[in-house]
Protein backbone atom coordinates (compact mmCIF):
# COMPACT_ATOMS: atom_id res chain seq x y z
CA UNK A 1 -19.57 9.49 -3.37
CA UNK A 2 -19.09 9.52 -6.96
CA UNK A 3 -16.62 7.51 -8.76
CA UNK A 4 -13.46 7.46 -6.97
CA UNK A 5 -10.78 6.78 -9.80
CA UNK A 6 -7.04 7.42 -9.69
CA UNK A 7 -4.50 7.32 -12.15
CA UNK A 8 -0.93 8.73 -11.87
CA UNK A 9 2.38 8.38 -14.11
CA UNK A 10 6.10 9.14 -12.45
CA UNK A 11 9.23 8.99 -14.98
CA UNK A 12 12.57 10.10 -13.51
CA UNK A 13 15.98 9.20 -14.81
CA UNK A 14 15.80 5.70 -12.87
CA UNK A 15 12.41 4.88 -13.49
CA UNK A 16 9.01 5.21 -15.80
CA UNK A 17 5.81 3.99 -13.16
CA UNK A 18 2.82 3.94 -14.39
CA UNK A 19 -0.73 3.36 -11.96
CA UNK A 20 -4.31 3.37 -12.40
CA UNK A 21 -7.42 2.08 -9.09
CA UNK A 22 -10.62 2.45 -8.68
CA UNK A 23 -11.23 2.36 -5.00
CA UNK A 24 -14.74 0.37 -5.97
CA UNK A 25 -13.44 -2.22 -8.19
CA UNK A 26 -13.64 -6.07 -7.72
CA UNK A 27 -10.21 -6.93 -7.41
CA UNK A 28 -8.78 -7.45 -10.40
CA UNK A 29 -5.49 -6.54 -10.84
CA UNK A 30 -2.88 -6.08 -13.85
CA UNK A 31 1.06 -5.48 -12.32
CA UNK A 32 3.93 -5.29 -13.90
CA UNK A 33 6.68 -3.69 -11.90
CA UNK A 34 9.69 -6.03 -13.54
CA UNK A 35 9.66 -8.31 -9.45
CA UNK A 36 8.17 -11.08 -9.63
CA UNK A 37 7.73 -11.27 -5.53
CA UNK A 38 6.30 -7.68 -5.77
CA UNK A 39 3.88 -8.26 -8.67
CA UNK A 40 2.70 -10.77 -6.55
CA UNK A 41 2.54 -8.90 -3.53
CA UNK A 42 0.58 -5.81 -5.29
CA UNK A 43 -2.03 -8.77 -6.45
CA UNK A 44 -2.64 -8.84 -3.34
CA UNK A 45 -3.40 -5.83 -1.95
CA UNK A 46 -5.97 -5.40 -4.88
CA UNK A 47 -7.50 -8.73 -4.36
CA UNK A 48 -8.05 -8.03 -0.32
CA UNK A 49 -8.60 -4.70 -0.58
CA UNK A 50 -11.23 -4.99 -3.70
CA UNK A 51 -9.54 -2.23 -5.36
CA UNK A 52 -9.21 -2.53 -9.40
CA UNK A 53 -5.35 -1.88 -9.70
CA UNK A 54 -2.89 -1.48 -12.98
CA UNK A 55 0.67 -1.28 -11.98
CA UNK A 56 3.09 -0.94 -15.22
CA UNK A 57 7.12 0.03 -14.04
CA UNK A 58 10.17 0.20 -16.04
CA UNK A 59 13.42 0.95 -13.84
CA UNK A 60 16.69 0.29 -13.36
CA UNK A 61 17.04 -3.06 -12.20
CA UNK A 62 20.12 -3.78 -12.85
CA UNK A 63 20.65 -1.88 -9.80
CA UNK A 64 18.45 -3.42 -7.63
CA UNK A 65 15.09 -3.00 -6.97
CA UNK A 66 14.99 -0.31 -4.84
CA UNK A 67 14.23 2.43 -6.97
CA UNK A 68 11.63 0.77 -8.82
CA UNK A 69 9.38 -0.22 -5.88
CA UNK A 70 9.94 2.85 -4.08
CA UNK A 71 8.69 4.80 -7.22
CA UNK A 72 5.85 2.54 -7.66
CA UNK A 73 4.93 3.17 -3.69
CA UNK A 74 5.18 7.06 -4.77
CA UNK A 75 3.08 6.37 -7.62
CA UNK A 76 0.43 3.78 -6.03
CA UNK A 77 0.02 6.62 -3.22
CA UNK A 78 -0.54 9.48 -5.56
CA UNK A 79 -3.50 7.33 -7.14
CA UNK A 80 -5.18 6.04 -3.91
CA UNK A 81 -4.71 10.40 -3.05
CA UNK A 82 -6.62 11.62 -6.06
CA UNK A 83 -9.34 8.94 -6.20
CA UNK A 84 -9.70 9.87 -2.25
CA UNK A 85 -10.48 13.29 -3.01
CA UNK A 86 -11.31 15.42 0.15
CA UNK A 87 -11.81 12.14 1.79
CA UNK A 88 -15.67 13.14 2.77
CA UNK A 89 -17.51 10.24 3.69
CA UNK A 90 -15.03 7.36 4.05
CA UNK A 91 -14.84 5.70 7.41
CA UNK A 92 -11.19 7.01 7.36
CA UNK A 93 -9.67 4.30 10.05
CA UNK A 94 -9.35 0.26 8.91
CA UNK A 95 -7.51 -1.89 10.73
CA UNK A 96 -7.00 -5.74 9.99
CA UNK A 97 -4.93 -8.73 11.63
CA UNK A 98 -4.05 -11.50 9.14
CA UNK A 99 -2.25 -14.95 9.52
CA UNK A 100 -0.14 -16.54 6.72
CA UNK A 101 0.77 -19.86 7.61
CA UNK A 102 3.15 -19.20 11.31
CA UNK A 103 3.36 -15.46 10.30
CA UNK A 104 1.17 -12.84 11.91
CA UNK A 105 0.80 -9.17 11.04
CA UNK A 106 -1.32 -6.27 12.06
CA UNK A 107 -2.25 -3.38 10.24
CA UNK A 108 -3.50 0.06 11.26
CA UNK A 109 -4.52 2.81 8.80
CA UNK A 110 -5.95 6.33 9.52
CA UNK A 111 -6.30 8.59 6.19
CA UNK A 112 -5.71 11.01 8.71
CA UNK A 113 -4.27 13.47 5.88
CA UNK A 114 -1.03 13.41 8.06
CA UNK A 115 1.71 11.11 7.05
CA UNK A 116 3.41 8.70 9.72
CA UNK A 117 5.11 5.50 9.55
CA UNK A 118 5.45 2.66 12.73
CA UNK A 119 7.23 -0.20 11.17
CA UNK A 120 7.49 -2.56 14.36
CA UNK A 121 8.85 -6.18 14.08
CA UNK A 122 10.98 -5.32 10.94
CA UNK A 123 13.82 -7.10 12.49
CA UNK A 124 11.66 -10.35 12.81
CA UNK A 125 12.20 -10.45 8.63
CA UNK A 126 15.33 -12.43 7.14
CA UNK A 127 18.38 -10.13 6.18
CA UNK A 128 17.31 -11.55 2.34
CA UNK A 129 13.61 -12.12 0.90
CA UNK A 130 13.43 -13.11 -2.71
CA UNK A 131 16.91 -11.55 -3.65
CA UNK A 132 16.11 -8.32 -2.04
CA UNK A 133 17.04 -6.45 1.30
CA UNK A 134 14.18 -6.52 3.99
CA UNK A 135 14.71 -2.86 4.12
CA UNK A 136 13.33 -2.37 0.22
CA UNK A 137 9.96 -2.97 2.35
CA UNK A 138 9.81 -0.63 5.26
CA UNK A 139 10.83 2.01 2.36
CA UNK A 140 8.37 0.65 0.11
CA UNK A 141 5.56 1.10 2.99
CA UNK A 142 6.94 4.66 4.19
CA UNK A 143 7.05 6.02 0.68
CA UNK A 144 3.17 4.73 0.55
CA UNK A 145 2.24 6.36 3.71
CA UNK A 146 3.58 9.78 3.10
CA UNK A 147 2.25 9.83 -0.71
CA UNK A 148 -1.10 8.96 0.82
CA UNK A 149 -1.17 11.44 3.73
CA UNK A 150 -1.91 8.63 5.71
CA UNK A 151 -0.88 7.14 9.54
CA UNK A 152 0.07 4.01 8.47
CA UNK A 153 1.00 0.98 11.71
CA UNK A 154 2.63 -2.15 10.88
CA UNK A 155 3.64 -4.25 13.25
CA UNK A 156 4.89 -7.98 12.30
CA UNK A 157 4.01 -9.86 15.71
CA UNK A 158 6.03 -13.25 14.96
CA UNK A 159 6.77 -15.54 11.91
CA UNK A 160 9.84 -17.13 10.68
CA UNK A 161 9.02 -17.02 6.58
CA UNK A 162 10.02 -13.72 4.94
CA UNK A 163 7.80 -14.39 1.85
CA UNK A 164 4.86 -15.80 4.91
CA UNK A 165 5.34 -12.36 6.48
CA UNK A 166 5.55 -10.02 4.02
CA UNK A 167 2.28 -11.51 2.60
CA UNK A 168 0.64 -11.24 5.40
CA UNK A 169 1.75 -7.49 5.52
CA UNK A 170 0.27 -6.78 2.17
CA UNK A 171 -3.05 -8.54 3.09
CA UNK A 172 -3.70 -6.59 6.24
CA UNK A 173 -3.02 -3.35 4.04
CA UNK A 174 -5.45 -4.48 1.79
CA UNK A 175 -8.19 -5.66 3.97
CA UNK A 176 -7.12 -2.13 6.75
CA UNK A 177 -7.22 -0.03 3.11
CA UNK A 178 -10.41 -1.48 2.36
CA UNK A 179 -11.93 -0.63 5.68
CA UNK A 180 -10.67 3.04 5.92
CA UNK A 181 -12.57 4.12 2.20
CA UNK A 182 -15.47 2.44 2.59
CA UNK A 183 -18.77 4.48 2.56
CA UNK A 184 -19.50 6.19 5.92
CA UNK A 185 -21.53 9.01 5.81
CA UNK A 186 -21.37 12.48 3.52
CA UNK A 187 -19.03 14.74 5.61
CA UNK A 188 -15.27 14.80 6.13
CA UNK A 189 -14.35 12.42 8.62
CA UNK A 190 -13.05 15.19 11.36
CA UNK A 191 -14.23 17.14 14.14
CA UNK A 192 -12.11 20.29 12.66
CA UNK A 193 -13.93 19.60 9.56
CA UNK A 194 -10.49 19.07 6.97
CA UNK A 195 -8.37 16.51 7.17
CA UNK A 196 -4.60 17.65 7.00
């Protein structure tokens, strides 16, 4: 497969995002997006999803964070897209259930090449998590999904903690992410033989 390295940089008049992974890393992680609950969050998807990941945003947070994580999902999905390449020989489809304390959430990813978004159980989420509208997240995912090409399911099944749930979201990615690029073969992943 060859190394499968990504690096991207996105500066617009609300933001500067900067984001390097290596799809084979260990899990180390460096992010510095300017939230504290979404550095955290990032961590995670690196750590479960063994992907080497450097995050570094600037935006205008004095806003809110809405641009800033939406850029960075833009950015993160432009990386995970060029160290994919022409996806040959990934297993293409993870999926992953994951518990955080009374939370649940269940992740489905296909690197189909088409983008799609089901964001079920949204409503399950408190109006407010760590300062920030619930809705930052369903953009934050969709943004993701279309940057990666990817058919991306996520479906919050029950939980009461928005921090419990969210986390649980990010693991899932990870470990569904994880899944999808591993090593499976040399050819693309399709019976037409492209994936788009």
């Amino acid at each position: 497969m060859g190394e499968r390295f990504g690096e991207f940089v996105r500066e617009t008049g609300e933001t500067k995002v900067s984001v390097r992974i290596d799809l084979d890393g260990t899990g180390t992680a460096s992010v510095d997006t300017g939230v504290g609950f979404a550095d955290h969050m990032l961590s995670l998807l690196s750590f479960w999803g063994r992907f080497d990941l450097m995050v570094s945003c600037r935006g205008d947070l004095e806003v809110d964070a809405h641009h800033s994580l939406e850029d960075v999902a833009i950015s993160l999905g432009e990386a995970i897209r060029l160290a994919l390449g022409d996806r040959a020989g990934i297993a293409r489809v993870g999926v992953a259930k994951v518990p955080m304390d009374e939370a649940l959430c269940e992740v489905v990813v296909d690197l189909s090449g088409r983008p799609y978004l089901v964001y079920r159980g949204g409503e399950t989420l408190p109006p407010v998590i760590a300062g920030e509208e619930r809705d930052l997240w369903r953009e934050f995912f969709k943004s993701l999904a279309f940057t990666v090409r990817a058919n991306l399911h996520i479906h919050y099944e029950y939980g009461q903690n928005g921090h419990h749930l969210v986390e649980a979201a990010f693991k899932a990615l990870g470990l569904a992410l994880r899944r999808a690029t591993t090593a499976d073969g040399t050819r693309v992943p399709s019976t037409k033989g492209s994936l788009d």
